[in-house]
Protein backbone atom coordinates (compact mmCIF):
# COMPACT_ATOMS: atom_id res chain seq x y z
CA UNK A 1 -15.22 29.79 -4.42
CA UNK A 2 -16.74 25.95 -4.17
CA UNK A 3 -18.46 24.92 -6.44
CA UNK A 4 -21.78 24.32 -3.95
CA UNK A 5 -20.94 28.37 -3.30
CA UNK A 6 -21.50 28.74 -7.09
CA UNK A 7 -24.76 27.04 -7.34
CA UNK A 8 -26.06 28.33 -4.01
CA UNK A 9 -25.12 32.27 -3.94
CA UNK A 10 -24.42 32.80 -6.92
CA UNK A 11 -27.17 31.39 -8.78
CA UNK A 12 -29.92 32.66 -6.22
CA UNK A 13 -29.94 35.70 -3.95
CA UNK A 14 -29.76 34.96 -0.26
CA UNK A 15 -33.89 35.62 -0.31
CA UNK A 16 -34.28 32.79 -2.85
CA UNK A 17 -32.34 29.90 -1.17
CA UNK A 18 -35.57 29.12 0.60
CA UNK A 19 -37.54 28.48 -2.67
CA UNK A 20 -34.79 26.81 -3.80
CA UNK A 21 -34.47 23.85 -0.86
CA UNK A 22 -38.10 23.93 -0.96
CA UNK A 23 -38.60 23.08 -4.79
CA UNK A 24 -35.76 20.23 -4.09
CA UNK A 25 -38.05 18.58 -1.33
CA UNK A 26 -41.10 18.87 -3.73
CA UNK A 27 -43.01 21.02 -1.40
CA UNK A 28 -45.52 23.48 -2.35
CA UNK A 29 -45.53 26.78 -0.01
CA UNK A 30 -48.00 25.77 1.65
CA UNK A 31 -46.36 22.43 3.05
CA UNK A 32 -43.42 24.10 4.33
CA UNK A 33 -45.44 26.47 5.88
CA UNK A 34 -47.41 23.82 7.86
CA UNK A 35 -44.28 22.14 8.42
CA UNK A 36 -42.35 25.48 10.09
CA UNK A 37 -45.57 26.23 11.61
CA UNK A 38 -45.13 30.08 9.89
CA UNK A 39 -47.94 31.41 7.60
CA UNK A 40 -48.09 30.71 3.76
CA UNK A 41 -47.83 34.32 3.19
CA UNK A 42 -44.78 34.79 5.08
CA UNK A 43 -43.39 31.81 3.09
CA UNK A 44 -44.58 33.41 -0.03
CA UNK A 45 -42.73 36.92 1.80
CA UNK A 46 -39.31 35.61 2.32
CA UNK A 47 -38.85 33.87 -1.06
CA UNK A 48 -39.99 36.89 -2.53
CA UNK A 49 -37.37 39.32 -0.46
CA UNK A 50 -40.03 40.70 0.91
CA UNK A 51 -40.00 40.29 3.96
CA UNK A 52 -36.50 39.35 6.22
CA UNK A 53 -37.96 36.94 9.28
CA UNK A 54 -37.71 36.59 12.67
CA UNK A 55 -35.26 34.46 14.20
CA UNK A 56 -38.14 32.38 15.45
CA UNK A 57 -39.08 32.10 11.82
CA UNK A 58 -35.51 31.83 10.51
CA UNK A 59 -35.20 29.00 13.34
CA UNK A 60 -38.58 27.12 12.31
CA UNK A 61 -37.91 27.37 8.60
CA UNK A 62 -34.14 26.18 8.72
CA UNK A 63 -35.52 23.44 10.87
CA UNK A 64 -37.72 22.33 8.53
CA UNK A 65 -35.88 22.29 5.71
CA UNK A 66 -32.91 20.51 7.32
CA UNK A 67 -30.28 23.09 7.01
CA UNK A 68 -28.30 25.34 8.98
CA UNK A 69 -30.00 28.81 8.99
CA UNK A 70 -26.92 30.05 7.57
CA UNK A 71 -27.05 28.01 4.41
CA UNK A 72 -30.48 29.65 3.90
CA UNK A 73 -30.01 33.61 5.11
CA UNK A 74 -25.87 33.89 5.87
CA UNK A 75 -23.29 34.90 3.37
CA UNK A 76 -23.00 31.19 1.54
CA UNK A 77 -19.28 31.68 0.88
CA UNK A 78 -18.05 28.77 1.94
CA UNK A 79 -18.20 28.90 5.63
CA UNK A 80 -19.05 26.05 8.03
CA UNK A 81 -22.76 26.34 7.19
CA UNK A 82 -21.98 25.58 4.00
CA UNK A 83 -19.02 23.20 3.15
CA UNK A 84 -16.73 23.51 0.47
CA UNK A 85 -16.55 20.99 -2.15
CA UNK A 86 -13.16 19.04 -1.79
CA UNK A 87 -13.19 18.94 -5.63
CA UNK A 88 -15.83 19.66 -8.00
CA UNK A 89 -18.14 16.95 -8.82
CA UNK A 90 -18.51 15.16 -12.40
CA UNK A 91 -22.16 16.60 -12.73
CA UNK A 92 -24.60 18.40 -11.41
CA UNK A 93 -26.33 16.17 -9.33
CA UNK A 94 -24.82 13.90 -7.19
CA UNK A 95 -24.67 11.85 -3.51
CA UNK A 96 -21.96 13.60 -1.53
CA UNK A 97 -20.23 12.74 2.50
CA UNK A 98 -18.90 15.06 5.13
CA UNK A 99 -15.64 15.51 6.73
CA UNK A 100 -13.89 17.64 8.89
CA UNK A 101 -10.30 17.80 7.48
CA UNK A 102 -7.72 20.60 9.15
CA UNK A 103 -10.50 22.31 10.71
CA UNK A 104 -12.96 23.09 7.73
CA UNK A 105 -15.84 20.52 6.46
CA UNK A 106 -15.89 19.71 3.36
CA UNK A 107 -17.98 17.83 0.98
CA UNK A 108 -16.97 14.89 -1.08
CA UNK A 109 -18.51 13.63 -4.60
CA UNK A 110 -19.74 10.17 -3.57
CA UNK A 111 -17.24 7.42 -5.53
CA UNK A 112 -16.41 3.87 -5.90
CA UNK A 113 -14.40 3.21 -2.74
CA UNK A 114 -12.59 0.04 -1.72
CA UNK A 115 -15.15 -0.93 0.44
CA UNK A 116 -17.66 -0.62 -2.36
CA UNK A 117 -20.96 1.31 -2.03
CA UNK A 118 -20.63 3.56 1.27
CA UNK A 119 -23.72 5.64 2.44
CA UNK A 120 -23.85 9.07 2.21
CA UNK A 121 -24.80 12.15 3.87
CA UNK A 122 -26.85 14.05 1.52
CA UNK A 123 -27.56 14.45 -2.46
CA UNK A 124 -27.71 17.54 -5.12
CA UNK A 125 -30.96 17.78 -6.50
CA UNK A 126 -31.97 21.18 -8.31
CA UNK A 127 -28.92 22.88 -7.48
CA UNK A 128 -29.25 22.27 -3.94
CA UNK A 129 -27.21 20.43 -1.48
CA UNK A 130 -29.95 18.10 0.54
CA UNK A 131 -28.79 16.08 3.74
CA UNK A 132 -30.58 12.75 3.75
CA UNK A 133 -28.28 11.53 7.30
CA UNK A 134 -27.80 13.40 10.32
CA UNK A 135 -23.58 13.74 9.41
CA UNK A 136 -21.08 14.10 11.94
CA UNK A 137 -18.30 15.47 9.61
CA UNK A 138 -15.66 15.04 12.75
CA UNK A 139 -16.06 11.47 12.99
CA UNK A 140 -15.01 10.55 9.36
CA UNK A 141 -11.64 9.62 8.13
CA UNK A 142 -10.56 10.34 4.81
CA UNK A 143 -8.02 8.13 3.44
CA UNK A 144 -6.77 8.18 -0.12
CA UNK A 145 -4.71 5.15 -1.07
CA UNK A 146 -4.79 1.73 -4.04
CA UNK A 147 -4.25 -0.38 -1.35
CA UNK A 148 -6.67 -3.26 -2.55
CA UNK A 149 -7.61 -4.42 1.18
CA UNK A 150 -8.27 -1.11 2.36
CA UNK A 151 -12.05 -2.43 2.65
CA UNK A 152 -11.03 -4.41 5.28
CA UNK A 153 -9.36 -1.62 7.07
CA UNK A 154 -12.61 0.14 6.54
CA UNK A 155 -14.84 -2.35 8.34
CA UNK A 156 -12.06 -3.34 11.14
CA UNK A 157 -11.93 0.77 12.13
CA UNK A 158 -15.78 1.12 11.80
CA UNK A 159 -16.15 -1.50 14.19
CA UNK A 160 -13.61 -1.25 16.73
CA UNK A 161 -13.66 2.97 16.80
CA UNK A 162 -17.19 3.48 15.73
CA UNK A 163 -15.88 6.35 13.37
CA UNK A 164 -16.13 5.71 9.31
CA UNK A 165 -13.23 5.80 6.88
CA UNK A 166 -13.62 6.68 3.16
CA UNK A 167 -11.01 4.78 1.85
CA UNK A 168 -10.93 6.61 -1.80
CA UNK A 169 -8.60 4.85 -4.31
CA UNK A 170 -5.73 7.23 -5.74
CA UNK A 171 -1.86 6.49 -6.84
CA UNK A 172 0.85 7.13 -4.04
CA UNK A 173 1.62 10.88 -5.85
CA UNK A 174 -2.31 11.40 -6.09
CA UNK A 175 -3.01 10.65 -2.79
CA UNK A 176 -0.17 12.96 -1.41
CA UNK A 177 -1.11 15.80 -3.54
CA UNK A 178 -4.68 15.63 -1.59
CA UNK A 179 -2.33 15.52 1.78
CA UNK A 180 -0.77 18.29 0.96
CA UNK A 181 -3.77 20.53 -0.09
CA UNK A 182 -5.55 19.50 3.60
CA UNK A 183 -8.15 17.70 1.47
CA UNK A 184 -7.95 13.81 3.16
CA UNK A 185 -6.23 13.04 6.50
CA UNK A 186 -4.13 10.39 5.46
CA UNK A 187 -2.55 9.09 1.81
CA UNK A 188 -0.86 5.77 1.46
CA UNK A 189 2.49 4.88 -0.25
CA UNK A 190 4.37 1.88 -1.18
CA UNK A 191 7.48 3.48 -2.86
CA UNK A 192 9.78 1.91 -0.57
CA UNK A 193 11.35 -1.55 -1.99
CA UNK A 194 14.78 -3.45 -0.80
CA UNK A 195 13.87 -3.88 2.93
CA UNK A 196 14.19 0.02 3.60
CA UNK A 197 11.75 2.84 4.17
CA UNK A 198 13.83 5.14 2.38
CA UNK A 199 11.52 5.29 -0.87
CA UNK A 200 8.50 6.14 0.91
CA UNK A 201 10.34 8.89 3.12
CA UNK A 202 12.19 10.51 0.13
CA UNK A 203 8.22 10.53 -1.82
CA UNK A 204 6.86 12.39 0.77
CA UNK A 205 9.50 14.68 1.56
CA UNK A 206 9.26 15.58 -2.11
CA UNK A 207 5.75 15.81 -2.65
CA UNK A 208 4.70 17.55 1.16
CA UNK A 209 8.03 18.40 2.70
CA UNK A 210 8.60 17.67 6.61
CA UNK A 211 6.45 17.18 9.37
CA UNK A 212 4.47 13.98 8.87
CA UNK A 213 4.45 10.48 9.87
CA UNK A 214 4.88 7.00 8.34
CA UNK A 215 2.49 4.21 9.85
CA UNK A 216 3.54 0.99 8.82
CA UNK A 217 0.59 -1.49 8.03
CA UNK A 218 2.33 -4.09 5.93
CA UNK A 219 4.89 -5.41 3.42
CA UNK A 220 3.56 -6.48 -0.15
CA UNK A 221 4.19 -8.29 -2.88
CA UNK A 222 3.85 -6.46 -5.97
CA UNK A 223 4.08 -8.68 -9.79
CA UNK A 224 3.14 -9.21 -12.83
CA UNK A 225 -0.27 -10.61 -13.30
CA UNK A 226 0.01 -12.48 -16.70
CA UNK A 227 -3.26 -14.19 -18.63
CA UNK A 228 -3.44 -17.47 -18.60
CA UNK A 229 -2.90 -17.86 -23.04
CA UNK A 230 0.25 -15.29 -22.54
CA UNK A 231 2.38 -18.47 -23.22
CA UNK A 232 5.43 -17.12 -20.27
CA UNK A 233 6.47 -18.75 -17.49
CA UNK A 234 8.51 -15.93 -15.64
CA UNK A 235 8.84 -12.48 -15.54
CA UNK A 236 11.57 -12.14 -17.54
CA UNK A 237 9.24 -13.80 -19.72
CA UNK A 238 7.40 -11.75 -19.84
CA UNK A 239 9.14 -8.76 -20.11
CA UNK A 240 10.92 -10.06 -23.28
CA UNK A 241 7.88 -11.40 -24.88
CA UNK A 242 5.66 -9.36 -27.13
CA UNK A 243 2.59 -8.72 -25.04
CA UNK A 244 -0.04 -6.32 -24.51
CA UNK A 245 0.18 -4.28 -21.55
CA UNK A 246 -1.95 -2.34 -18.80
CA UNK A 247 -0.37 -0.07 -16.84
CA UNK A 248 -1.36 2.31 -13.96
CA UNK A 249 -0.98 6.25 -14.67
CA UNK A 250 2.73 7.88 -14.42
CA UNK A 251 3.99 8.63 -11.27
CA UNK A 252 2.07 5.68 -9.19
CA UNK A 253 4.16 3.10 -7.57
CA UNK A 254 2.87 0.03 -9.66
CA UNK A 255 3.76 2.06 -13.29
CA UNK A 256 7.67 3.31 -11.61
CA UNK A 257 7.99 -0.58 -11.15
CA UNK A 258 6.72 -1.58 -15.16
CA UNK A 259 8.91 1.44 -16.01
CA UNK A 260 12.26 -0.36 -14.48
CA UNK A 261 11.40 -3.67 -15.62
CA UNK A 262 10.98 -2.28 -19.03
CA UNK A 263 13.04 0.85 -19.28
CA UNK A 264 12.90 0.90 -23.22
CA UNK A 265 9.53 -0.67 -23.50
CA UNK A 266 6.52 1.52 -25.32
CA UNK A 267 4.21 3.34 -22.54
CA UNK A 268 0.80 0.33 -21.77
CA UNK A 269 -1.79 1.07 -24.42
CA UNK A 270 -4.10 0.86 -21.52
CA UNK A 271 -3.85 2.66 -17.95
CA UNK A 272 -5.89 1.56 -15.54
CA UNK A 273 -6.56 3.47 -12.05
CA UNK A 274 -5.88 1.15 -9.37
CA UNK A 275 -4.92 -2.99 -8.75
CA UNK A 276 -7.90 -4.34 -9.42
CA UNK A 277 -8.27 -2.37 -12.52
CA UNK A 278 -5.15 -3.83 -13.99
CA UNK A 279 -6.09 -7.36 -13.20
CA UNK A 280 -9.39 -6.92 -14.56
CA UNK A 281 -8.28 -5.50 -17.84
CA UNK A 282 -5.91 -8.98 -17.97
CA UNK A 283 -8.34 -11.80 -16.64
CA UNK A 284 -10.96 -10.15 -19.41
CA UNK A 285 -8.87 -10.32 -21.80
CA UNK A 286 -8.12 -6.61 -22.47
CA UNK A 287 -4.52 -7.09 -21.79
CA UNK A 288 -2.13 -9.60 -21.34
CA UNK A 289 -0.15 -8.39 -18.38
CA UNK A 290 0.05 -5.91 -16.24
CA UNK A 291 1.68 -5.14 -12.32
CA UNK A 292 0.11 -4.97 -9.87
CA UNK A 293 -0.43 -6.65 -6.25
CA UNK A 294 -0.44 -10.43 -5.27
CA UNK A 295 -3.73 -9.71 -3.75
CA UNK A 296 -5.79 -8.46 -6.79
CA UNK A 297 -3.82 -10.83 -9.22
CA UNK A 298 -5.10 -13.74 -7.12
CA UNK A 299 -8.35 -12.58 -6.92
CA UNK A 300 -8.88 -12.19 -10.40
CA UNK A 301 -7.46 -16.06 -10.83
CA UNK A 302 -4.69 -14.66 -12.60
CA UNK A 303 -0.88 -16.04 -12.48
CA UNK A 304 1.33 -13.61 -10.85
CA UNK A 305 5.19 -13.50 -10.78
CA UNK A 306 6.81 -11.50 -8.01
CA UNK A 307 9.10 -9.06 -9.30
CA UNK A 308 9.44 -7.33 -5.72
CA UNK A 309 8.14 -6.48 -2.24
CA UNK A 310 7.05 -2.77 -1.27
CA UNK A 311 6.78 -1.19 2.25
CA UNK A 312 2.84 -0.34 2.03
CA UNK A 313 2.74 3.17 4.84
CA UNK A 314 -0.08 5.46 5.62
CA UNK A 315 1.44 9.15 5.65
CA UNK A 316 -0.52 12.21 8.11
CA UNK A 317 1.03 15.01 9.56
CA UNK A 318 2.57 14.41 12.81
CA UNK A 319 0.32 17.70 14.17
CA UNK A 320 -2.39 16.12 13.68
CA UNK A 321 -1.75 12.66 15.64
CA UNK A 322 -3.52 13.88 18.78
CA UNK A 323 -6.98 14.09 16.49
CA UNK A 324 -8.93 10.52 17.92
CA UNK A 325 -9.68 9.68 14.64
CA UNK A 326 -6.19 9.25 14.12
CA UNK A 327 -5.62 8.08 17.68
CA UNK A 328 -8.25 5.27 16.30
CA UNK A 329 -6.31 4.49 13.14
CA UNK A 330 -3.22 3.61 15.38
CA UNK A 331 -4.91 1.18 17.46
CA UNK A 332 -6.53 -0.85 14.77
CA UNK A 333 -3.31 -0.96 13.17
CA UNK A 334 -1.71 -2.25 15.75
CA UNK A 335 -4.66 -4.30 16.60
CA UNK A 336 -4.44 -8.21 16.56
CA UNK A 337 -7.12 -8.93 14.94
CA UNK A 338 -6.39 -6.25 12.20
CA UNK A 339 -2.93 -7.54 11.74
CA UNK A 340 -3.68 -11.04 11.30
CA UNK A 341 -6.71 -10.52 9.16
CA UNK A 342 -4.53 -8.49 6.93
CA UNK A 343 -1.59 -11.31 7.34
CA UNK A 344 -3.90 -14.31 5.45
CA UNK A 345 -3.91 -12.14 2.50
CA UNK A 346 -1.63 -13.60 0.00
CA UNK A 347 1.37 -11.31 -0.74
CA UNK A 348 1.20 -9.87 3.05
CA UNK A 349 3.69 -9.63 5.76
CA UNK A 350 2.42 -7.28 8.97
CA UNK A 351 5.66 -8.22 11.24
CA UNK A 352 6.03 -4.36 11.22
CA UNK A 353 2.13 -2.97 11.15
CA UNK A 354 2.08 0.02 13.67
CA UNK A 355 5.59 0.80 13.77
CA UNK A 356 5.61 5.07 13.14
CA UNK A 357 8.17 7.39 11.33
CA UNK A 358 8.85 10.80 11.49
CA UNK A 359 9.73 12.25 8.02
CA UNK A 360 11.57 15.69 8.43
């Protein structure tokens, strides 16, 4: 059972969920009932489980409330009317999105993304789920990924497909543990070093098995992003030096690289979850080095020593390529502008962006 299924049937009866959206707007009885056009006393009826209404009044009421009559007089177990959560939020009330992933909507905890505050489609207030845009759960992309430009990719496939992507930031393994569950349509993965695919294939075929495709979107450089008072002027340096680390979480790409350069070194004292984390923990001083990409290294005005270059894919099942939402991600891969946009960032190499893989 989802959580929303927890705090919506089986927290209040079915005859209840009325009052319940109603006390989340603010509105007396009386105010839905001039809204729905029904009587006060039949208002007063159906909260009650008094009375069971008409469809007209089912309609009206369910209108004016904003739901689905379903979420307000069907089972509430998780069925379209009411979406499951993808995973249960940090607390009670919170701004949540839509998206239809493998045929079922589901509902999303609103997060930091990498293209930083990103509207959303309704809030929990009271125990209720409230829609505060009229959603279209079908034409949102979910991608999980730490690619550190993926808010670029964001605004280039908003505005050449007119769908939106949620680019939420997770490690290569987190991202295709979500894949695998049908809870995003797309993870991305930059396992694959040495000029070959082969690392990205072989973590996929581990973590989902066969049946899914590799879109190539660029080749990065991935380094060590040192302070400026670290006193090293390589990464061998660096390595060999006594220094304070930040590292990303086991099982990411960026902490398998700090692992080989340091294969008898102590585990980073601090973990941080994505790029930019790890440069920020270094540029404030937190740290005194750390890997992670060119791109957020740079950004952070950090020095950065290339230690190597990753293959940077996005991974979706090769069933589901015929969905236009992926049809879309395709062409703004492969897009021109995309590609060079993506090119002027420092570390970046496209030559290859749209080039596909089947992993069996």
């Amino acid at each position: 059972m989802s959580y929303s299924d927890t705090i919506m049937a089986d927290a209040e009866p079915e005859s209840s969920r009325v009052r319940v959206y109603r006390q989340a707007r603010g509105w007396s009885q009386a105010e839905l009932a001039r809204r729905a056009n029904v009587s006060r006393s039949a208002v007063s009826a159906v909260e009650g489980g008094r009375l069971v209404p008409s469809v007209s009044s089912a309609l009206a009421l369910a209108a004016a409330l904003g739901r689905p009559v379903e979420a307000l007089f069907g089972s509430g177990r998780g069925g379209q009317a009411d979406p499951a959560w993808a995973w249960r939020p940090a607390r009670p009330g919170c701004r949540y999105w839509l998206a239809e992933v493998r045929g079922r909507t589901l509902r999303y905890p609103a997060e930091a993304t990498a293209a930083g505050v990103t509207a959303h489609d309704g809030v929990v207030r009271g125990g209720a789920c409230l829609p505060t845009a009229e959603a279209d759960p079908a034409a949102t992309l979910v991608v999980a990924s730490c690619d550190p430009a993926a808010g670029l990719l964001a605004a280039e496939y908003a505005r050449i497909s007119g769908f939106r992507l949620l680019a939420l930031p997770r490690s290569g393994r987190q991202a295709l543990a979500l894949l695998g569950q049908g809870l995003v349509h797309v993870a991305g993965v930059h396992f694959a070093t040495g000029g070959t695919s082969a690392g990205n294939e072989r973590a996929v075929r581990d973590a989902v098995g066969g049946g899914y495709r590799l879109l190539r979107v660029a080749r990065w450089d991935e380094g060590l992003a040192v302070a400026a008072g670290a006193g090293v002027s390589s990464a061998g340096e660096a390595v060999r030096a006594e220094l304070r680390w930040v590292g990303r979480e086991p099982g990411s790409a960026a902490r398998q690289c700090l692992d080989e350069l340091r294969p008898r070194g102590r585990p980073p004292r601090r973990v941080a979850r994505d790029h930019r984390g790890v440069a920020e923990a270094v540029r404030c001083g937190w740290a005194d080095v750390g890997v992670c990409h060119r791109l957020a290294a740079e950004e952070a005005g950090l020095r950065v020593f290339t230690v190597r270059r990753e293959q940077f894919d996005l991974c979706y099942p090769a069933d589901a390529e015929a969905d236009p939402r992926i049809q879309a991600l395709l062409r703004v891969v492969r897009s021109a502008t995309y590609r060079r946009l993506l090119g002027d960032l420092p570390g970046c190499d496209t030559a290859a962006a749209g080039e596909t893989q089947t992993v069996r």
